[in-house]
Protein backbone atom coordinates (compact mmCIF):
# COMPACT_ATOMS: atom_id res chain seq x y z
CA UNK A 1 2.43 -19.36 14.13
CA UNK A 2 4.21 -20.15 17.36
CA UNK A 3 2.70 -22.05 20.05
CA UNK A 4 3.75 -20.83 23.49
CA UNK A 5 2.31 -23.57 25.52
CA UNK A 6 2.78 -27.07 25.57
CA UNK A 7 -0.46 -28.97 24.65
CA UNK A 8 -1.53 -32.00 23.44
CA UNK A 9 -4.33 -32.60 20.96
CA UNK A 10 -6.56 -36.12 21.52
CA UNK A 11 -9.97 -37.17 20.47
CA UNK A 12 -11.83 -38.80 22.70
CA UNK A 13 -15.75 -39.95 22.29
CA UNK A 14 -15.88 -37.87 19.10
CA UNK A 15 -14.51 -34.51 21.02
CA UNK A 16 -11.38 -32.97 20.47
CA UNK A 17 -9.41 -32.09 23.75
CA UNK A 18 -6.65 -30.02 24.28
CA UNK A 19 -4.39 -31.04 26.95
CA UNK A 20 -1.97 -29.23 29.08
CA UNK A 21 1.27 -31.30 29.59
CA UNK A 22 4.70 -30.42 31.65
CA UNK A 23 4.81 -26.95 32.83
CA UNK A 24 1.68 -26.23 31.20
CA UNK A 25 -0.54 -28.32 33.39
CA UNK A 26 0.47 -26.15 36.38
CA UNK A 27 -0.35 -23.10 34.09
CA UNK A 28 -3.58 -23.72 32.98
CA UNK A 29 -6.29 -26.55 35.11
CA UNK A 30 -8.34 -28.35 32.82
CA UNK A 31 -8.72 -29.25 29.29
CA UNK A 32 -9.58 -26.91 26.49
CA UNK A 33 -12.49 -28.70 23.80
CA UNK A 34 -12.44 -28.12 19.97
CA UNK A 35 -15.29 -28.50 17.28
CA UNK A 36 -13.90 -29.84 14.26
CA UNK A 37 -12.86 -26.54 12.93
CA UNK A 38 -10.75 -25.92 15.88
CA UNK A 39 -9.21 -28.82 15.56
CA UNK A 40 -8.19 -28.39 11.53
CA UNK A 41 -7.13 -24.74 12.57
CA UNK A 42 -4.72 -26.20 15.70
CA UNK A 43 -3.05 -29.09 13.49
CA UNK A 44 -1.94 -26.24 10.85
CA UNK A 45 -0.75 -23.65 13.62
CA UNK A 46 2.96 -24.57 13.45
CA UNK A 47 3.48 -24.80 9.89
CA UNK A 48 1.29 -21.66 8.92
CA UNK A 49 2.84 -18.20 8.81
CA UNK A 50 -0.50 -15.77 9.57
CA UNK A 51 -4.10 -16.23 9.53
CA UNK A 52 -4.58 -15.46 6.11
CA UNK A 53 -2.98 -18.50 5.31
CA UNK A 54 -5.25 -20.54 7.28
CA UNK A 55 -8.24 -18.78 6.26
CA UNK A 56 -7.17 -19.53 2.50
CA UNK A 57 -6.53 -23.35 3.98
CA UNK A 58 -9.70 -23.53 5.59
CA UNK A 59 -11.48 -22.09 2.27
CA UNK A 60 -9.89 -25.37 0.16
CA UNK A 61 -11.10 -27.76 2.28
CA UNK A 62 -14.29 -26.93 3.55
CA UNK A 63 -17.84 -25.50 1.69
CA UNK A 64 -17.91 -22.13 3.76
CA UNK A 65 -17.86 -18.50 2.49
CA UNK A 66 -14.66 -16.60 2.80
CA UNK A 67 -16.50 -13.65 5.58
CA UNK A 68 -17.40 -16.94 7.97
CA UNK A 69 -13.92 -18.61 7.38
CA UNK A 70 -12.42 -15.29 8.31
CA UNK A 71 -14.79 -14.67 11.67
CA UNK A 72 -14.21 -18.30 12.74
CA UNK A 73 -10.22 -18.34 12.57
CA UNK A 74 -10.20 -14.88 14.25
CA UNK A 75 -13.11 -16.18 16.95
CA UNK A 76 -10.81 -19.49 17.47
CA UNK A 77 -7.59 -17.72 17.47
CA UNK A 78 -8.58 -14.77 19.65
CA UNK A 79 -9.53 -17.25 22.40
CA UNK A 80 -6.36 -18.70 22.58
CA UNK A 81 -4.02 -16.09 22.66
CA UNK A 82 -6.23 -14.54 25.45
CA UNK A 83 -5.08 -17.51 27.00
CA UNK A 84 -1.60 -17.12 26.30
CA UNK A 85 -1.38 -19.93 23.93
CA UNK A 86 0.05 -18.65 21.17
CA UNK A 87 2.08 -15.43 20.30
């Protein structure tokens, strides 16, 4: 999946931040936080090809049922492309 905006990814304290960087930062003020999930999902965004994928991903590593996996990566991706981050 392609990532249209220029972020970077940093835990801090426990949380997972997203940060804006370079043109970016003038896009978008403020910093976007991730639960762990979020965070799995965004490290796997450039080298997966469609959700499915990381739903199957998601269903290897963690002890959740394939309906939740599903509703969580469409939740998590939903919000970002309504913020234009991905395509």
């Amino acid at each position: 999946m392609d990532i249209k905006q220029q972020f970077v990814m940093r835990e801090v304290a426990g949380e997972y931040l997203l940060i804006p960087v370079g043109k970016t930062s003038l896009d978008l003020n403020g910093m976007i936080t991730l639960n762990e999930l979020g965070a799995e999902i965004w490290k796997m965004l450039p080298e997966v090809k469609d959700e499915a994928e990381i739903v199957q991903r998601i269903l290897a590593d963690y002890d959740i049922d394939e309906a939740t996996a599903t509703a969580d990566v469409a939740e998590f991706l939903g919000h970002i492309r309504e913020l234009s981050i991905i395509i």
